[in-house]
PDB file of N, CA and C in Angstrom:
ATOM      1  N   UNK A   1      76.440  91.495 119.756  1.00  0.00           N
ATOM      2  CA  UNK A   1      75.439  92.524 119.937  1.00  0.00           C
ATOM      3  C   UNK A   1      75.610  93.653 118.915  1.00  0.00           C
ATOM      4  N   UNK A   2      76.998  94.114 118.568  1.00  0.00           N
ATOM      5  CA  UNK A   2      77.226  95.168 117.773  1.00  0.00           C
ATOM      6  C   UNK A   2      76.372  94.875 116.355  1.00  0.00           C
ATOM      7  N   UNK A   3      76.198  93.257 115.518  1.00  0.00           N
ATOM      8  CA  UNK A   3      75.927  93.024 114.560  1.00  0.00           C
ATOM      9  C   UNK A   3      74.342  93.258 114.750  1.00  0.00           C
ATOM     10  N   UNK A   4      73.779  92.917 116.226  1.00  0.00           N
ATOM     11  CA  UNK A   4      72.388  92.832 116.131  1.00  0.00           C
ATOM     12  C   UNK A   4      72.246  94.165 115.900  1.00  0.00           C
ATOM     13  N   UNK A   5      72.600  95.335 116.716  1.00  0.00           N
ATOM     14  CA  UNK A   5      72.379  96.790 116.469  1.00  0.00           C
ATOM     15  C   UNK A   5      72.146  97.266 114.943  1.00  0.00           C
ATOM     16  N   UNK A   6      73.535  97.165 114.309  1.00  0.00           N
ATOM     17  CA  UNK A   6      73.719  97.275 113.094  1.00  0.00           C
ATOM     18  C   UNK A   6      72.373  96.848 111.910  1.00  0.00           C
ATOM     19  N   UNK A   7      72.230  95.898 111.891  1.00  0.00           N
ATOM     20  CA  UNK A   7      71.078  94.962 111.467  1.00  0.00           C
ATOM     21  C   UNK A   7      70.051  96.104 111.815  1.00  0.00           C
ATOM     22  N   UNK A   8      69.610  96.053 112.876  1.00  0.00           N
ATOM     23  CA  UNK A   8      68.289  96.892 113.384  1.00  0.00           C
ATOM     24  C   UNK A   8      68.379  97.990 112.727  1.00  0.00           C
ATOM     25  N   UNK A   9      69.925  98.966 112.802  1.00  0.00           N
ATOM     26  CA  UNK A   9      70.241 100.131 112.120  1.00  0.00           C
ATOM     27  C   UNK A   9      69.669 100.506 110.862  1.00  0.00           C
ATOM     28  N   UNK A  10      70.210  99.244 109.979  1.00  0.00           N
ATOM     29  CA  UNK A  10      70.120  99.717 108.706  1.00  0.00           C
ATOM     30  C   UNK A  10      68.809  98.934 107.889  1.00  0.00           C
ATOM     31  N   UNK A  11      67.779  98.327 108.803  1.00  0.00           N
ATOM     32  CA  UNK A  11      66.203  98.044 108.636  1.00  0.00           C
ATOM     33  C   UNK A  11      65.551  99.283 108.933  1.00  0.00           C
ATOM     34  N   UNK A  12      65.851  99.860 110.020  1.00  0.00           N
ATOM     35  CA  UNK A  12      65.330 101.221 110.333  1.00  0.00           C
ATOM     36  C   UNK A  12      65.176 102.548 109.183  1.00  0.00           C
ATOM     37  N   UNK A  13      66.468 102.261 108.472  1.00  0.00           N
ATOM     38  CA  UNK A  13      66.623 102.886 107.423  1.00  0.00           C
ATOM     39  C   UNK A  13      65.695 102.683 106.230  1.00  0.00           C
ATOM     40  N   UNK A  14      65.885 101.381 105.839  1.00  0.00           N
ATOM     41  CA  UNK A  14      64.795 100.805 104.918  1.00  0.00           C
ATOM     42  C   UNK A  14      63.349 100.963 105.456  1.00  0.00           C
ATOM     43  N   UNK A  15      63.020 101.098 106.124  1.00  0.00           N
ATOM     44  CA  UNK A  15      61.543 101.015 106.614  1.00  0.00           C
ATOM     45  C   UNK A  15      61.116 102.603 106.576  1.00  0.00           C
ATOM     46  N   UNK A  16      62.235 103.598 107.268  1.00  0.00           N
ATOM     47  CA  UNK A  16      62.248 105.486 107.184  1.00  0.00           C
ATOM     48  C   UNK A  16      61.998 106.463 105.920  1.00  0.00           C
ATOM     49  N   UNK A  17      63.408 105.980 105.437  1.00  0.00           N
ATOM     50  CA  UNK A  17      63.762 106.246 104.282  1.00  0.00           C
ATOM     51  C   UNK A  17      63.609 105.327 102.651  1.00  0.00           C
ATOM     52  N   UNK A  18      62.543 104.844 102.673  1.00  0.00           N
ATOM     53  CA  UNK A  18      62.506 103.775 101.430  1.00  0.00           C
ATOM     54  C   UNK A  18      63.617 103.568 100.589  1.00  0.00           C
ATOM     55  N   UNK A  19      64.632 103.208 101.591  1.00  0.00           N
ATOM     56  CA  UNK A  19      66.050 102.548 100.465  1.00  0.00           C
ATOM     57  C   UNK A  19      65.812 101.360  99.980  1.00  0.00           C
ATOM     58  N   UNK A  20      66.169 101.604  98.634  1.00  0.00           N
ATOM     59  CA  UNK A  20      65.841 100.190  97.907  1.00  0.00           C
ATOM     60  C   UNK A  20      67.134  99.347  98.321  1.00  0.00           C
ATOM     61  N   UNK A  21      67.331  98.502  98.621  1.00  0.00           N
ATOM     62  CA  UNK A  21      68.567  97.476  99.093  1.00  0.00           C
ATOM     63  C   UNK A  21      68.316  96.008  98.412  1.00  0.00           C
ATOM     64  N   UNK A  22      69.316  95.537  97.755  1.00  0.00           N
ATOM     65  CA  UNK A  22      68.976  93.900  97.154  1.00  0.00           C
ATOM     66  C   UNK A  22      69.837  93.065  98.311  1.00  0.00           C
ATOM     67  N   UNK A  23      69.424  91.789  98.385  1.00  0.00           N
ATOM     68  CA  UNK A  23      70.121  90.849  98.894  1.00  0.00           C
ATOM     69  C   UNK A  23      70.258  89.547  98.086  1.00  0.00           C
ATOM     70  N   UNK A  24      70.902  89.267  98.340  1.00  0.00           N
ATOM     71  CA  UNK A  24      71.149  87.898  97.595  1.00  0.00           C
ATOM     72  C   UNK A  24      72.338  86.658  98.729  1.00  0.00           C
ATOM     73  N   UNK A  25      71.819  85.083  98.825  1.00  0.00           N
ATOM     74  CA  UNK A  25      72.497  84.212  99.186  1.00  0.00           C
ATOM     75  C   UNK A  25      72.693  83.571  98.171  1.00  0.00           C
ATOM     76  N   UNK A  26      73.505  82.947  98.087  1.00  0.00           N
ATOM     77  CA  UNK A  26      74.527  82.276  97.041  1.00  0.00           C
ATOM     78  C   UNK A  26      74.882  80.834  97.504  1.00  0.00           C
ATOM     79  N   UNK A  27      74.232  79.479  97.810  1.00  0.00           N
ATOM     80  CA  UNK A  27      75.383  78.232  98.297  1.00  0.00           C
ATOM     81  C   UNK A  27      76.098  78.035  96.777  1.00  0.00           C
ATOM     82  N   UNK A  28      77.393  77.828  96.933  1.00  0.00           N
ATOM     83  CA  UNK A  28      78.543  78.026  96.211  1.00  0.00           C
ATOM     84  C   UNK A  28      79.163  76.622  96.137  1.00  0.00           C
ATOM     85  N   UNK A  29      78.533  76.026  97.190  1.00  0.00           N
ATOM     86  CA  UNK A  29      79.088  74.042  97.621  1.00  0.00           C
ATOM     87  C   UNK A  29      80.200  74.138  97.033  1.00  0.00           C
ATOM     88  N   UNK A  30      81.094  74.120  98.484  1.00  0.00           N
ATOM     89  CA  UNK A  30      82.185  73.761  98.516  1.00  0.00           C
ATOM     90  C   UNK A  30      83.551  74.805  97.700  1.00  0.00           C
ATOM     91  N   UNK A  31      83.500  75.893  98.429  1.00  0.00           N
ATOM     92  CA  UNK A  31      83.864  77.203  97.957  1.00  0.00           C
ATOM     93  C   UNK A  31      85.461  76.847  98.515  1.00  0.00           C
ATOM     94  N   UNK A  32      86.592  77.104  97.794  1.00  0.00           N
ATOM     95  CA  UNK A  32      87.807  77.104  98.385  1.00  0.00           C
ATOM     96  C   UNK A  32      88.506  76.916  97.001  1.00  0.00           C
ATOM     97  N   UNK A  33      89.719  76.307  97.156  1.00  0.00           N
ATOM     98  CA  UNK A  33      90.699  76.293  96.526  1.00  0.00           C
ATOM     99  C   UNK A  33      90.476  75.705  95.141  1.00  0.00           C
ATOM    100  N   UNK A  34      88.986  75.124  95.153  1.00  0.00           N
ATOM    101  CA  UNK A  34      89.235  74.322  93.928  1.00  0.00           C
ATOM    102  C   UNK A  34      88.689  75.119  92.659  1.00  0.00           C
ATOM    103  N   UNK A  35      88.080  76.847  93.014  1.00  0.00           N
ATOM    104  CA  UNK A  35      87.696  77.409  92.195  1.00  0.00           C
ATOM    105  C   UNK A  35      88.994  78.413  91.603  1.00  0.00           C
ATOM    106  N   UNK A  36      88.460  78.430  89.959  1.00  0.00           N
ATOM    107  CA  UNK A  36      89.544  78.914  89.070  1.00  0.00           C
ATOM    108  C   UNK A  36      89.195  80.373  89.251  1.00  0.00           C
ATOM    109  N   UNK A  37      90.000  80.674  88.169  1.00  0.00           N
ATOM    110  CA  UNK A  37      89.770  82.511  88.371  1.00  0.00           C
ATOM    111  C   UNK A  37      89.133  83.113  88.100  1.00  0.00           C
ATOM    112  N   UNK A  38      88.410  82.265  86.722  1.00  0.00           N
ATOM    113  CA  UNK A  38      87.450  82.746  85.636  1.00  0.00           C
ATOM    114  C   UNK A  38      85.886  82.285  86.375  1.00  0.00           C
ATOM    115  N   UNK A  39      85.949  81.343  87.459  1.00  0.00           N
ATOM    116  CA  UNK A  39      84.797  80.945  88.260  1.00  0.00           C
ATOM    117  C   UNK A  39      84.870  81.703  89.334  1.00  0.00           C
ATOM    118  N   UNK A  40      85.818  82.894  89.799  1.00  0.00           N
ATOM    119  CA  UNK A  40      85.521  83.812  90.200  1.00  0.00           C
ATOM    120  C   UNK A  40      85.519  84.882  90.244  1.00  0.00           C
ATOM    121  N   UNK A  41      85.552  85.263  88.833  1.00  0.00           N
ATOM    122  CA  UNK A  41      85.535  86.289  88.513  1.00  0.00           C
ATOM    123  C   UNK A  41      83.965  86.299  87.597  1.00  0.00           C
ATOM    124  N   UNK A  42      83.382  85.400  87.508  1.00  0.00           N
ATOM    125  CA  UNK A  42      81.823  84.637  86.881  1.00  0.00           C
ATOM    126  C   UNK A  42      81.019  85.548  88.405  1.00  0.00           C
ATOM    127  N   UNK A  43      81.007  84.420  89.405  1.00  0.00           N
ATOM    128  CA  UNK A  43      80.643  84.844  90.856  1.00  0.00           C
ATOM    129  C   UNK A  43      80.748  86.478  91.407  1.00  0.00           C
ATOM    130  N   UNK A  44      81.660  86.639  91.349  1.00  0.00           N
ATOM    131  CA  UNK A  44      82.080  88.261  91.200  1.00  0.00           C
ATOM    132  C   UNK A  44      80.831  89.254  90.331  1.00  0.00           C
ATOM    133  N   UNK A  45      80.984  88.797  89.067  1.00  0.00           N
ATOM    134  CA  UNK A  45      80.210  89.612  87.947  1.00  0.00           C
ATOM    135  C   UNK A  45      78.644  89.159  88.773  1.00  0.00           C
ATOM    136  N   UNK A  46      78.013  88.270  89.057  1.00  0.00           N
ATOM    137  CA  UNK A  46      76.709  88.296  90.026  1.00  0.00           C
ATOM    138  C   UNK A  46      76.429  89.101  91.110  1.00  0.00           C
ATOM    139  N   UNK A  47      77.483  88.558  92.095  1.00  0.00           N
ATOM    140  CA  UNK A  47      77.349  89.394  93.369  1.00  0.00           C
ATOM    141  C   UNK A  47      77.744  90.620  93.263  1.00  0.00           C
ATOM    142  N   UNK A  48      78.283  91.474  92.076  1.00  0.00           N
ATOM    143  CA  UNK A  48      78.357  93.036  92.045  1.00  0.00           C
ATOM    144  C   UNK A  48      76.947  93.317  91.845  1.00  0.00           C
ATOM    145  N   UNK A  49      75.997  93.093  91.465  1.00  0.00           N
ATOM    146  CA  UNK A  49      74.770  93.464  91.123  1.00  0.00           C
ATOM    147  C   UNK A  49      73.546  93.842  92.875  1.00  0.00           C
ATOM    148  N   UNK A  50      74.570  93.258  94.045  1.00  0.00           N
ATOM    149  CA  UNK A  50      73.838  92.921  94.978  1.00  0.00           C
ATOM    150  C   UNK A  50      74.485  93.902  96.504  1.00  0.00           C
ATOM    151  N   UNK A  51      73.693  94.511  96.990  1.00  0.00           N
ATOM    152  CA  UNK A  51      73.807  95.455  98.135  1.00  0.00           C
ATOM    153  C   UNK A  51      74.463  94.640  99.550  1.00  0.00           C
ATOM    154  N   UNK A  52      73.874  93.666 100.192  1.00  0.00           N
ATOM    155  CA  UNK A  52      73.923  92.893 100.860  1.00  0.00           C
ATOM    156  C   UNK A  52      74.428  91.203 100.262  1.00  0.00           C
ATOM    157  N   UNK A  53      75.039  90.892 100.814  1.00  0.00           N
ATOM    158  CA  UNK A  53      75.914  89.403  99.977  1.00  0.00           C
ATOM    159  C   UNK A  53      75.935  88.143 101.239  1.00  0.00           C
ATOM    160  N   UNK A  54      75.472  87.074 101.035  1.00  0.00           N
ATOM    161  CA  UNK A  54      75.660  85.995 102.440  1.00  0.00           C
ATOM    162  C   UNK A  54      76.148  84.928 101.036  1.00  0.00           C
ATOM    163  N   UNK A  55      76.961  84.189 101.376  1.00  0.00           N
ATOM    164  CA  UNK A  55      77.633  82.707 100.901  1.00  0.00           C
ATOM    165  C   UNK A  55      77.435  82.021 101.749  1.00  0.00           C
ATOM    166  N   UNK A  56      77.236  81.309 101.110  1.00  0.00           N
ATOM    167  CA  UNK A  56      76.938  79.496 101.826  1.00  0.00           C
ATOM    168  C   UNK A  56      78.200  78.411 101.568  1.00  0.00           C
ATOM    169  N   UNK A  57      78.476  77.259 102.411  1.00  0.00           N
ATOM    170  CA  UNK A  57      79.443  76.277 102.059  1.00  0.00           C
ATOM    171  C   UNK A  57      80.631  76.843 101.685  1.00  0.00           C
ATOM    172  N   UNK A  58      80.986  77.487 102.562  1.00  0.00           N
ATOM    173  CA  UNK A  58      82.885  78.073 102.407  1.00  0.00           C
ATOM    174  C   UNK A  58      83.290  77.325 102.860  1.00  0.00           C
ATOM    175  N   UNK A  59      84.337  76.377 102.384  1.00  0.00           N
ATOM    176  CA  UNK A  59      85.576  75.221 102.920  1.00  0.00           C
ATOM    177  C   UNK A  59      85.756  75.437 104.180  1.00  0.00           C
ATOM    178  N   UNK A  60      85.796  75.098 105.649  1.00  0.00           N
ATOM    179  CA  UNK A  60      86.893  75.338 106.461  1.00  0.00           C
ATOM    180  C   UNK A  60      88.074  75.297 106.220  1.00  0.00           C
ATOM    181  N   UNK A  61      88.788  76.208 106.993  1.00  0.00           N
ATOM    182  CA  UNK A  61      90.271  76.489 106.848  1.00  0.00           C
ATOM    183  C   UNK A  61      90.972  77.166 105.937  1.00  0.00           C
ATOM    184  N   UNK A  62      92.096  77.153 105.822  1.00  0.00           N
ATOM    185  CA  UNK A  62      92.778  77.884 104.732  1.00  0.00           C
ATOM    186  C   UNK A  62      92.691  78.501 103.317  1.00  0.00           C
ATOM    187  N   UNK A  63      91.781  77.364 102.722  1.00  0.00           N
ATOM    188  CA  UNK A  63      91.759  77.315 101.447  1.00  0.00           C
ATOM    189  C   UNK A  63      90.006  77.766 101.130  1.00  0.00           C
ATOM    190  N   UNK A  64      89.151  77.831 102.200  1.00  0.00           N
ATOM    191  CA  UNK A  64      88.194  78.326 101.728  1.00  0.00           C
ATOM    192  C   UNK A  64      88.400  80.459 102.538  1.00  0.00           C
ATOM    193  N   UNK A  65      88.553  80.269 103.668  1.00  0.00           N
ATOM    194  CA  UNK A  65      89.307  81.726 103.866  1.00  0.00           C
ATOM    195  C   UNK A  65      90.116  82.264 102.671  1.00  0.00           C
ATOM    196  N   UNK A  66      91.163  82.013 101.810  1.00  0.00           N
ATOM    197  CA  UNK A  66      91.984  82.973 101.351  1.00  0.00           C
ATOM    198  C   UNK A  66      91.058  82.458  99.708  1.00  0.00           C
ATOM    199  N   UNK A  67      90.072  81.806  99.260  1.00  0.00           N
ATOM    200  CA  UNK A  67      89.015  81.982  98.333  1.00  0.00           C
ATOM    201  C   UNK A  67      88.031  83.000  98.639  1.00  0.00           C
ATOM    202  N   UNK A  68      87.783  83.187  99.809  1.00  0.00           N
ATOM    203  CA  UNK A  68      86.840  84.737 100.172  1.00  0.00           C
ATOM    204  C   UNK A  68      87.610  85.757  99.878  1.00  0.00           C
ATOM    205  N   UNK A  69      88.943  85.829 100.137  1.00  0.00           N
ATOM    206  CA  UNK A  69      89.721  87.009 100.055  1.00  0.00           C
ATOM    207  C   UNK A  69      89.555  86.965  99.212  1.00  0.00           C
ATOM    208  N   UNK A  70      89.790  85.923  98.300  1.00  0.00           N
ATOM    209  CA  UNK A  70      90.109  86.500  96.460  1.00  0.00           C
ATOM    210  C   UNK A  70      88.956  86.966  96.101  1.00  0.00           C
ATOM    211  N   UNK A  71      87.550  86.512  96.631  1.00  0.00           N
ATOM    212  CA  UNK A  71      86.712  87.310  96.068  1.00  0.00           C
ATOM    213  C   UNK A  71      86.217  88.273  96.194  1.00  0.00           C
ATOM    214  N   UNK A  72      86.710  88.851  97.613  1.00  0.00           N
ATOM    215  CA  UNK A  72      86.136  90.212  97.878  1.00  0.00           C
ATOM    216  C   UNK A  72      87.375  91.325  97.381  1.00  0.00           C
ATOM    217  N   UNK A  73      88.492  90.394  97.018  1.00  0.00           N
ATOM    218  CA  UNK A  73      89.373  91.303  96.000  1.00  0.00           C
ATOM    219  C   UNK A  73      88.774  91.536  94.665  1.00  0.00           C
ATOM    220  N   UNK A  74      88.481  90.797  94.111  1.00  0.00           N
ATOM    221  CA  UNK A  74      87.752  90.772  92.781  1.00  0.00           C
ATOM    222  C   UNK A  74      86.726  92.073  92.796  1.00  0.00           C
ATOM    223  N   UNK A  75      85.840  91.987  93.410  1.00  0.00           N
ATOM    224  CA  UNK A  75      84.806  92.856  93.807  1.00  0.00           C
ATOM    225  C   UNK A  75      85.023  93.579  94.311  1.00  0.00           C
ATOM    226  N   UNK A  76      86.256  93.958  94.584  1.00  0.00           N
ATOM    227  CA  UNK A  76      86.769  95.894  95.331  1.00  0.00           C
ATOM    228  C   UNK A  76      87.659  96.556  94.205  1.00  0.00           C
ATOM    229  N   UNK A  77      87.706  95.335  93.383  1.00  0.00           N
ATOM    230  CA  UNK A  77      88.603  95.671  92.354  1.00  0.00           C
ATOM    231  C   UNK A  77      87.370  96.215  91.118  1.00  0.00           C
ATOM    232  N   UNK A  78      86.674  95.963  90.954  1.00  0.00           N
ATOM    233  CA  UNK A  78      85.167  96.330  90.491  1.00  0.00           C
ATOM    234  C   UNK A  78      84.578  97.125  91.058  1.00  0.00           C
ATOM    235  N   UNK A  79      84.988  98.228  92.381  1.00  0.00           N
ATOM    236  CA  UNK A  79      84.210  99.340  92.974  1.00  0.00           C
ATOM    237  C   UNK A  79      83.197  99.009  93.830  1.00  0.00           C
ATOM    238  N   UNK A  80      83.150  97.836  93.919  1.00  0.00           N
ATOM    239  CA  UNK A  80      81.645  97.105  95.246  1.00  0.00           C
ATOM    240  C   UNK A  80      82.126  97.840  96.768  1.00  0.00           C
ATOM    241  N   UNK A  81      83.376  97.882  96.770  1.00  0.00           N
ATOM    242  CA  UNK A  81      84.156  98.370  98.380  1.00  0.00           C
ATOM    243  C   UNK A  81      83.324  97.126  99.621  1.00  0.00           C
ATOM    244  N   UNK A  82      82.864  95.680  99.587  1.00  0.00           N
ATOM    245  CA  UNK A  82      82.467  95.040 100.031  1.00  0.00           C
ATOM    246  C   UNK A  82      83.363  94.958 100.962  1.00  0.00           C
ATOM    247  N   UNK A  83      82.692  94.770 101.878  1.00  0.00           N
ATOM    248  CA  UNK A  83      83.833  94.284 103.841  1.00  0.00           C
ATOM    249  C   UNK A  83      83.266  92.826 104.078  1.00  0.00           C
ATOM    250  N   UNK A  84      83.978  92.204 104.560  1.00  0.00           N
ATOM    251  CA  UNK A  84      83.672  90.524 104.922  1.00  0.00           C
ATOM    252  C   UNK A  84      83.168  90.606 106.632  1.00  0.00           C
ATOM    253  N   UNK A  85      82.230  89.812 106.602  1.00  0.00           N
ATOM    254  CA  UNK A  85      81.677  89.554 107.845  1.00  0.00           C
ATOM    255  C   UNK A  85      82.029  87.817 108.676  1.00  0.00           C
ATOM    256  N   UNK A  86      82.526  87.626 109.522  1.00  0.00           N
ATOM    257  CA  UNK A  86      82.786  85.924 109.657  1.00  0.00           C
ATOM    258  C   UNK A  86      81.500  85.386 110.361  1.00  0.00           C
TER     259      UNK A  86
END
């Protein structure tokens, strides 16, 4: 429920206050361990351009989890300050 609020929150905003906001989805097929650094730090340089961020096809388990970390390290490391949603 907290996410539905939120959501509603910050449409309310956009609709009040004409905030311009980008979104962007990304399927990434098959996101995890098998991407290099320079393929995410490629990915990175895209999704900094974008307000709102959804990925598609993250590995289950281990190796696609600690590939999100690396990328929302990448991209905090670039000033995005992005938070992960599961």
């Amino acid at each position: 429920m907290i996410r539905f609020s939120t959501i509603f929150f910050f449409l309310l905003l956009i609709a009040f206050q004409a905030i311009s906001v980008s979104f962007c989805s990304w399927n990434l097929m098959d996101y995890g361990k098998s991407k290099s650094n320079k393929e995410i730090e490629f990915i990175a340089d895209i999704l900094n351009k974008y307000d709102v961020v959804a990925i598609q096809e993250v590995v289950a388990g281990y190796g696609g989890a600690q590939a999100v970390a690396h990328l929302n390290d990448e991209l905090n490391r670039r000033g995005s300050e992005m938070g992960l949603c599961g």
